[in-house]
Protein backbone atom coordinates (compact mmCIF):
# COMPACT_ATOMS: atom_id res chain seq x y z
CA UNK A 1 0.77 -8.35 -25.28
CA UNK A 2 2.95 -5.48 -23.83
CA UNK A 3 5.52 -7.04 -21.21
CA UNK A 4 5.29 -5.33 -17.67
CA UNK A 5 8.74 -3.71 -18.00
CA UNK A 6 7.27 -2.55 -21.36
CA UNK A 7 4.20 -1.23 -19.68
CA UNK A 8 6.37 0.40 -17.13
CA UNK A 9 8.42 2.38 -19.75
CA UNK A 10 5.44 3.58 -21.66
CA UNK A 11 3.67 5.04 -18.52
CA UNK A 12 7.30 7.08 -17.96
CA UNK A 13 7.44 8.07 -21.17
CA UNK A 14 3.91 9.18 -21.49
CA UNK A 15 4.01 11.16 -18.05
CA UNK A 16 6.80 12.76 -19.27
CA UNK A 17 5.95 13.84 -22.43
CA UNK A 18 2.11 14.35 -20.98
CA UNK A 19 4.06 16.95 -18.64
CA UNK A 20 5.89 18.68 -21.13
CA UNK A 21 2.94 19.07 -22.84
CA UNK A 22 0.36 20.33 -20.53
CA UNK A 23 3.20 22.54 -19.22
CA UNK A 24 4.30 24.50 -22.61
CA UNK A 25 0.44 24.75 -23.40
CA UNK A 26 -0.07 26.70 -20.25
CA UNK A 27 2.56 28.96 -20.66
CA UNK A 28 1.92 29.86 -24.43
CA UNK A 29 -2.12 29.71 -23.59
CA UNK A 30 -2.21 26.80 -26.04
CA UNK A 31 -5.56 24.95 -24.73
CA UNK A 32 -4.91 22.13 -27.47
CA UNK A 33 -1.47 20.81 -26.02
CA UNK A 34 -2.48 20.85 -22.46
CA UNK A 35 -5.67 18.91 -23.59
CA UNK A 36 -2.87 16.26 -25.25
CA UNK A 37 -1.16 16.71 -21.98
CA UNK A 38 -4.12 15.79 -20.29
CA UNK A 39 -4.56 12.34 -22.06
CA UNK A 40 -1.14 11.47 -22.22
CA UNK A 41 -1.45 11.82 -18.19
CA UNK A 42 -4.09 9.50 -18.34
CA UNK A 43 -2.46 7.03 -20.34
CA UNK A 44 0.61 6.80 -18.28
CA UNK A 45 -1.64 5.93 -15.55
CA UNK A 46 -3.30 3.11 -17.11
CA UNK A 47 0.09 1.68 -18.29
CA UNK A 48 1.69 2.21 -15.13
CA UNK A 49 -1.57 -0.29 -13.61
CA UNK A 50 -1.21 -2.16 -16.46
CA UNK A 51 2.31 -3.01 -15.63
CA UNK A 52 0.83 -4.06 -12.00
CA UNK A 53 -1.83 -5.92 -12.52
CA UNK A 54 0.25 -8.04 -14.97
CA UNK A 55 3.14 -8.19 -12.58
CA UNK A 56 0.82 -10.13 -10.26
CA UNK A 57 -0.42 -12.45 -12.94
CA UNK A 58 -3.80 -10.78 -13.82
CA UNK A 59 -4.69 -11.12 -17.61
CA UNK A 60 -4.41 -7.58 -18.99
CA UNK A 61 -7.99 -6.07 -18.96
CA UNK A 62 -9.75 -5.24 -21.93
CA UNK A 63 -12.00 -2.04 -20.94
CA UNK A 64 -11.44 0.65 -17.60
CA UNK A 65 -14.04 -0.64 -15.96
CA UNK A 66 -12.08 -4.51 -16.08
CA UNK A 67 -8.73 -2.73 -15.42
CA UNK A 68 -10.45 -1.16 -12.01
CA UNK A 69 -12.17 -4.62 -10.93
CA UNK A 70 -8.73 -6.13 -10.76
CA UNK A 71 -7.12 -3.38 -8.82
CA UNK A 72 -10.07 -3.66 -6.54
CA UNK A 73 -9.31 -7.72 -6.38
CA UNK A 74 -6.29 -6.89 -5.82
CA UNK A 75 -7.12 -4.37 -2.90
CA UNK A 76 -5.47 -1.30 -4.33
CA UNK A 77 -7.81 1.31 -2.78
CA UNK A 78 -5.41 4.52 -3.46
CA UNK A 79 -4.28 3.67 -7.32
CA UNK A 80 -8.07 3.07 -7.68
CA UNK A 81 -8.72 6.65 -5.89
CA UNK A 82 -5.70 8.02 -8.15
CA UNK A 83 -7.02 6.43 -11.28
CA UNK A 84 -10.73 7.58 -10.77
CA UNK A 85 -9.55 11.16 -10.32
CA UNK A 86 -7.29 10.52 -13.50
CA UNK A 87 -10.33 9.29 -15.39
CA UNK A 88 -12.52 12.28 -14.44
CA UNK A 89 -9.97 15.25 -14.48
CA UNK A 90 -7.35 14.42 -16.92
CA UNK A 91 -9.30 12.07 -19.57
CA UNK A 92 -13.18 13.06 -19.23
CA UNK A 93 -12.59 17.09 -17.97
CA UNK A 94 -9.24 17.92 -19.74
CA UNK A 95 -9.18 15.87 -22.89
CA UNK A 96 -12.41 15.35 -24.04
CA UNK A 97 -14.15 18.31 -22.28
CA UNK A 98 -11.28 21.01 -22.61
CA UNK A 99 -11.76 21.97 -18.85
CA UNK A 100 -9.07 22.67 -16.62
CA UNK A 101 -10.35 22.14 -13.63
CA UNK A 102 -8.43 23.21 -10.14
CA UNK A 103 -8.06 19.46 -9.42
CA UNK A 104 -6.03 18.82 -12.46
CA UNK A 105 -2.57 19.56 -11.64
CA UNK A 106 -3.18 17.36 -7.97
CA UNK A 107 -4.26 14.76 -10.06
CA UNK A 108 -1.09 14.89 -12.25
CA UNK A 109 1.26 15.02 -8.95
CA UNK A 110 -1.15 11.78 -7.88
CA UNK A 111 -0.25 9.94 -11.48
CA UNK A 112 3.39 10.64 -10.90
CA UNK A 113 2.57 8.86 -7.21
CA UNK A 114 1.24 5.89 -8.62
CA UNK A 115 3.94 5.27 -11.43
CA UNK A 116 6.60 5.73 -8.56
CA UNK A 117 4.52 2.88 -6.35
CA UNK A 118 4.52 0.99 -9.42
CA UNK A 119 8.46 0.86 -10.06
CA UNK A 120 9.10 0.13 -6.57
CA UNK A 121 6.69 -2.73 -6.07
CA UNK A 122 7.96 -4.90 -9.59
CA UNK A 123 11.70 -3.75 -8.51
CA UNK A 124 10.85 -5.58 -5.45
CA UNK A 125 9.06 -8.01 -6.47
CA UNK A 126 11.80 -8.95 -9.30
């Protein structure tokens, strides 16, 4: 099991390679890279929540749907809002579908958001 400072530096990483990504595939037309953008988007979301919800001494979930019940318990309406859009735009619409939908690059901005609440939150709770 990832430790939450672990979790933490993989959702950085993966935003910032995600962004790099979906940013050179735009510019060159290259639909594959801003797919793998896309994803690694995703991903740095779900580590960023991962870091969270084991922060406040939630197992770490096994599935989305157990990773969104625990933000839920743990009354985290906007990363819920911010990972649902994630899920949809990013990992169902951009990765797997090859869409890039309008919403896409507000959802990125949003995953940036919730990484930043993240650090903040385990910095003060440390």
């Amino acid at each position: 099991m990832a430790k939450v400072k672990d979790h933490l530096k993989s959702a950085e990483e993966f935003y910032a390679l995600g962004t790099k990504e979906y940013e050179e595939g735009h510019r060159k037309g290259d639909l594959t890279r801003m797919r793998e953008g896309c994803e690694k988007i995703f991903h740095a979301y779900v580590e960023a929540t991962a870091a969270l919800v084991q922060k406040q001494g939630f197992p770490e979930p096994d599935s989305h749907g157990e990773h969104w019940e625990i933000l839920d318990k743990m009354g985290r309406r906007r990363l819920i809002e911010i990972g649902d859009s994630a899920f949809l735009y990013l990992h169902q619409y951009g990765y797997y579908g090859g869409k890039m939908r309008p919403e896409v690059e507000k959802t990125m901005k949003d995953v940036k958001e919730a990484i930043d609440q993240v650090r903040k939150e385990i910095a003060h709770s440390a």
